[in-house]
C-alpha atoms as a PDB file:
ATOM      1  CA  UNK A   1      89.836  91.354  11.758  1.00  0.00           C
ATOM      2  CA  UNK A   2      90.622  87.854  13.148  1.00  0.00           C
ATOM      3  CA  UNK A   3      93.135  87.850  15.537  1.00  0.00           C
ATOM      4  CA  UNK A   4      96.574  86.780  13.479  1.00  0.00           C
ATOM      5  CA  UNK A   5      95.086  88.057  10.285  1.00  0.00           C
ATOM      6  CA  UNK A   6      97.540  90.505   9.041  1.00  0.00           C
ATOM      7  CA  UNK A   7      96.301  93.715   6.526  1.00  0.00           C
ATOM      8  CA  UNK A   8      98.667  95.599   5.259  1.00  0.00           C
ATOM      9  CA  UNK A   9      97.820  98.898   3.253  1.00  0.00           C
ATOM     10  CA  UNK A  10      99.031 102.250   2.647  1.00  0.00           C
ATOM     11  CA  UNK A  11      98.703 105.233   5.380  1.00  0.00           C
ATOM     12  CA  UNK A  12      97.311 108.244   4.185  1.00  0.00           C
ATOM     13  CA  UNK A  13      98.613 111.764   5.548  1.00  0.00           C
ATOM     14  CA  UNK A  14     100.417 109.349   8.440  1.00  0.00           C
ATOM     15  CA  UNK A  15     102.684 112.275   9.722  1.00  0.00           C
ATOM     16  CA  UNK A  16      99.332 113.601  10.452  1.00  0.00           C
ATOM     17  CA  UNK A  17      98.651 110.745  12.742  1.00  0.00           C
ATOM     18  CA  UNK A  18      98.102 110.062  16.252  1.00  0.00           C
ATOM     19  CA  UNK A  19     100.520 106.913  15.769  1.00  0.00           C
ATOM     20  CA  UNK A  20     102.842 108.340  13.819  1.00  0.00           C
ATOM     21  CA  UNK A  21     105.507 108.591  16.160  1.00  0.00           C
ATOM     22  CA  UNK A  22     104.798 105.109  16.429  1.00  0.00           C
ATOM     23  CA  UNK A  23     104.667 104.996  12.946  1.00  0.00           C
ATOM     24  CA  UNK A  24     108.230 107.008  12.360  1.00  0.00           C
ATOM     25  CA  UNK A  25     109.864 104.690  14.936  1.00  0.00           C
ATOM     26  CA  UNK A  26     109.369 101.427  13.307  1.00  0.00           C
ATOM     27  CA  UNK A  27     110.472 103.224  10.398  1.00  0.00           C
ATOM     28  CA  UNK A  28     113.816 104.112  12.362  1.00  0.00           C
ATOM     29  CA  UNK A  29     114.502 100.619  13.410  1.00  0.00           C
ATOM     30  CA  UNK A  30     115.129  99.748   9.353  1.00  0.00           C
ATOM     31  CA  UNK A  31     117.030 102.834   8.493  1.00  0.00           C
ATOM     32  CA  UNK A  32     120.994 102.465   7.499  1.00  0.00           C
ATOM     33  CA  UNK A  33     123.086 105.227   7.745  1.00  0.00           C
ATOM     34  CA  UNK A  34     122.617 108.735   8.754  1.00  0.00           C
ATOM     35  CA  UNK A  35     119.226 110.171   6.110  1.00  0.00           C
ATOM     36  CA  UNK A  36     116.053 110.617   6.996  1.00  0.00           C
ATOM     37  CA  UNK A  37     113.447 107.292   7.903  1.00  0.00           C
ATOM     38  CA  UNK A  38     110.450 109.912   5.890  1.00  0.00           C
ATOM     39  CA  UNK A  39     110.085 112.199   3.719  1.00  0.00           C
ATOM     40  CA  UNK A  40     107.453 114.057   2.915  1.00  0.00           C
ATOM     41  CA  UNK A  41     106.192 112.510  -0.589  1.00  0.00           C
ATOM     42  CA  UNK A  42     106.651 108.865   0.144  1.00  0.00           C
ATOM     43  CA  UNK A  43     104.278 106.100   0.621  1.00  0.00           C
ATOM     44  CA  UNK A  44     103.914 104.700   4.350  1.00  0.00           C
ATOM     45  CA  UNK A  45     102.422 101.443   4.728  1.00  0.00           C
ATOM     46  CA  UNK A  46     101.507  99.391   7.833  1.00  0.00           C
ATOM     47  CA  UNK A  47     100.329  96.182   9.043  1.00  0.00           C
ATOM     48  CA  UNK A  48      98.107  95.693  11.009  1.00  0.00           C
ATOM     49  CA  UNK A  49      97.754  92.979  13.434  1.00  0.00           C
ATOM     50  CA  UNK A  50      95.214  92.195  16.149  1.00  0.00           C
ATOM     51  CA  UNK A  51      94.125  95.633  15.615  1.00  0.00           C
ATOM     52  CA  UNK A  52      97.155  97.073  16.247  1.00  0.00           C
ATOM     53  CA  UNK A  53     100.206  98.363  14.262  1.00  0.00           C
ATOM     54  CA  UNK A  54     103.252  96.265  14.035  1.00  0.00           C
ATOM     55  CA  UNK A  55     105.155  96.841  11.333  1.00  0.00           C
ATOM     56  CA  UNK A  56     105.705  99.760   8.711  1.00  0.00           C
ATOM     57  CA  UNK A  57     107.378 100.326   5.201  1.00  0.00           C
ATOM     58  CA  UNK A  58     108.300 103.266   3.532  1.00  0.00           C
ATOM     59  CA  UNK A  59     108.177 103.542  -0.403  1.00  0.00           C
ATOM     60  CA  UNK A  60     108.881 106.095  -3.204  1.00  0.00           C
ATOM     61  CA  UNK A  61     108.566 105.836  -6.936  1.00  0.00           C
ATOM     62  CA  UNK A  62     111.541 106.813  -8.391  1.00  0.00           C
ATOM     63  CA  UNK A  63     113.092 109.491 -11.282  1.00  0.00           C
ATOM     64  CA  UNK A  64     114.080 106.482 -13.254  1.00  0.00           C
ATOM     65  CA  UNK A  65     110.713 104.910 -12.879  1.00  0.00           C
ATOM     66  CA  UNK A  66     111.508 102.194 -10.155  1.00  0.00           C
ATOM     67  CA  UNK A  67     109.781 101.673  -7.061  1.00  0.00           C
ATOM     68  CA  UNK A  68     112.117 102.461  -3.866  1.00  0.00           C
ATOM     69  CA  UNK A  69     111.789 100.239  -0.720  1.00  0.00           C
ATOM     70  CA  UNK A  70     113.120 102.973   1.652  1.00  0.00           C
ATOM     71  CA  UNK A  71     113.142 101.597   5.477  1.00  0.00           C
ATOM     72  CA  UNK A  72     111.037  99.187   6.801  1.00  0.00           C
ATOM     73  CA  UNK A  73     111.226  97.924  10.537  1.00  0.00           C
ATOM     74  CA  UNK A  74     108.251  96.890  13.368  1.00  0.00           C
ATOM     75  CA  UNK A  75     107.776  93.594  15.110  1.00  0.00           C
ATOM     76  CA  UNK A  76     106.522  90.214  13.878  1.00  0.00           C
ATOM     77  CA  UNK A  77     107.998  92.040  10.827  1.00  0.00           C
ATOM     78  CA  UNK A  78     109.221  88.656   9.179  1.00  0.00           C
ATOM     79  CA  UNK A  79     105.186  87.652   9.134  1.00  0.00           C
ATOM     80  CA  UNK A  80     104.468  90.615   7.357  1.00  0.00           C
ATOM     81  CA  UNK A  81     106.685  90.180   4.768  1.00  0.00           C
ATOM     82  CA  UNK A  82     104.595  88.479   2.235  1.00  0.00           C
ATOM     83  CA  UNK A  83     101.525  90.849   2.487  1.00  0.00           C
ATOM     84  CA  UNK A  84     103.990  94.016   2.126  1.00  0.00           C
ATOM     85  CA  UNK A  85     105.702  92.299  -0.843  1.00  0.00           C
ATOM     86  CA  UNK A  86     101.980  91.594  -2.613  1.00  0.00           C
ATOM     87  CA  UNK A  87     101.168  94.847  -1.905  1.00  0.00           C
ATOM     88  CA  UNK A  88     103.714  97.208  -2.867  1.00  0.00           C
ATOM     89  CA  UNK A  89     104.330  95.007  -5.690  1.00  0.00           C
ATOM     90  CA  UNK A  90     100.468  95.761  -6.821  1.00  0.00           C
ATOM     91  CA  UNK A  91     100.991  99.464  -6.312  1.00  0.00           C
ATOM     92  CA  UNK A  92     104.591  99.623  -8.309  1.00  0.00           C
ATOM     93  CA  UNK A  93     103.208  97.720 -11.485  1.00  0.00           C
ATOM     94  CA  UNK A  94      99.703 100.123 -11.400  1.00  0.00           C
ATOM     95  CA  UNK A  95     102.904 103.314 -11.156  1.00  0.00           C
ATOM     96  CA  UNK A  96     104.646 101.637 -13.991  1.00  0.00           C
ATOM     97  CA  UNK A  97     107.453 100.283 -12.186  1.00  0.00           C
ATOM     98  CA  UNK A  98     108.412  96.996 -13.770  1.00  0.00           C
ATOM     99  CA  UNK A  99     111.073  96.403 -10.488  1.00  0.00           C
ATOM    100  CA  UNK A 100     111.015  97.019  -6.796  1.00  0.00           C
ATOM    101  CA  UNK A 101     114.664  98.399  -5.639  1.00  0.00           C
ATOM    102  CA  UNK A 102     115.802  98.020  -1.668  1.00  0.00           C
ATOM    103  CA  UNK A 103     118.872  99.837  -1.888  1.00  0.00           C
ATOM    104  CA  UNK A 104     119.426 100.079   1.648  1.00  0.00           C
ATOM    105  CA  UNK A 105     119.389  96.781   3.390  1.00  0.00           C
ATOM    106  CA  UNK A 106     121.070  95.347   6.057  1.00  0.00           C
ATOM    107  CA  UNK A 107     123.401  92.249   6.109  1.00  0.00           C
ATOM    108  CA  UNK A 108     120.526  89.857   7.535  1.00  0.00           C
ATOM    109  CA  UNK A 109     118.412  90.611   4.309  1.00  0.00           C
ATOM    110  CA  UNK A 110     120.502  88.515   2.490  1.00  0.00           C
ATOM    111  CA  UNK A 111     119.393  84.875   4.350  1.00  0.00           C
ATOM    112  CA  UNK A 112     115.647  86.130   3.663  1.00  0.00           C
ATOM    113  CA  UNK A 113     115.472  88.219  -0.240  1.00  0.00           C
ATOM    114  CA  UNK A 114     116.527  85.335  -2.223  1.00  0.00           C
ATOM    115  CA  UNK A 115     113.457  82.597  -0.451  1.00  0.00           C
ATOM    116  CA  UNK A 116     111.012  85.836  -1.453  1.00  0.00           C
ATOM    117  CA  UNK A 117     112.403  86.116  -5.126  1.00  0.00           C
ATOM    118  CA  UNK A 118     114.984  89.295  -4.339  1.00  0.00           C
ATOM    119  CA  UNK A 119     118.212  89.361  -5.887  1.00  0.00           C
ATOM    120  CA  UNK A 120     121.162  90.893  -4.587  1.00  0.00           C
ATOM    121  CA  UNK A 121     122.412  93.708  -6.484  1.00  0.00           C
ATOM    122  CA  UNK A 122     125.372  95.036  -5.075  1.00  0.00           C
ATOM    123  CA  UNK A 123     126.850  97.038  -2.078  1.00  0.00           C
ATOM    124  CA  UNK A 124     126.414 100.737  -1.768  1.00  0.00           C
ATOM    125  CA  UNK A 125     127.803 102.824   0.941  1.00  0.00           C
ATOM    126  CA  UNK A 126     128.206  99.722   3.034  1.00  0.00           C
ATOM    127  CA  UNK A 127     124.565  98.477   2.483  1.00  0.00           C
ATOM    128  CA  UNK A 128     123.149  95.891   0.884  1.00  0.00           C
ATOM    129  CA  UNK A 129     121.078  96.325  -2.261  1.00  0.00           C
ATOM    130  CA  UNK A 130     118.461  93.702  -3.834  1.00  0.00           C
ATOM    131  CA  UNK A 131     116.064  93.671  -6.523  1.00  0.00           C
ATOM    132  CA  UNK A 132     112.806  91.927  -7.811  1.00  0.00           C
ATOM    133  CA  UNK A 133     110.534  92.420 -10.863  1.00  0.00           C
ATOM    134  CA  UNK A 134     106.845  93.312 -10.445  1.00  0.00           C
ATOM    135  CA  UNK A 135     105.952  90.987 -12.949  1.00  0.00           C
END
């Protein structure tokens, strides 16, 4: 991998991990409010970047068939961006999703969801919620 070539892709068994405490605190550094930054279940992605880890996402598909954007956090996150959207976006339509949810957002989401296509939803429990389609 080229140095500043970012790859982004989905963790298998990451709790299993040597970096996941790594892993679990980039996670932490997106949470809002008190619940849990994994659960056991959801999809962990990284980036990777000059063969190390900087960034990491974690994703569910929902009851109601949606695709959940749970936390996200790392650095040289805003770089990442694109190559998580791309990705998880791939992954929700081949799940059936037809929309990616990020119900948990903070404040400074809103300057950056609407340049990537996110809409804002609404405000739940003092967070900020956006959606896009997978389409």
């Amino acid at each position: 991998m080229a140095l500043g070539t970012i790859a982004v892709g989905t963790y298998p068994g990451a709790e299993l991990s040597p970096h996941w405490p790594q892993i679990l605190e980039m996670l932490s550094l997106g949470a809002t409010g008190d619940g849990p930054v994994w659960e056991p279940g959801e999809t962990v992605w990284v980036a990777i970047e000059g063969g190390e880890i900087t960034a990491a996402v974690s994703t569910c598909i929902r009851p109601d068939g949606r695709a959940q954007m749970l936390c996200i956090g790392g650095k040289g996150l805003l770089r990442a961006l694109p190559e998580f959207e791309a990705a998880i976006a791939n992954w929700a339509r081949f799940c059936g999703a037809s929309e990616i949810v990020a119900e948990r957002g903070r404040k400074g989401w809103q300057r950056f969801a609407p340049r990537m296509g996110w809409t804002f939803d609404a405000e739940i429990d003092g967070a900020k919620a956006f959606r896009k389609a997978t389409t």
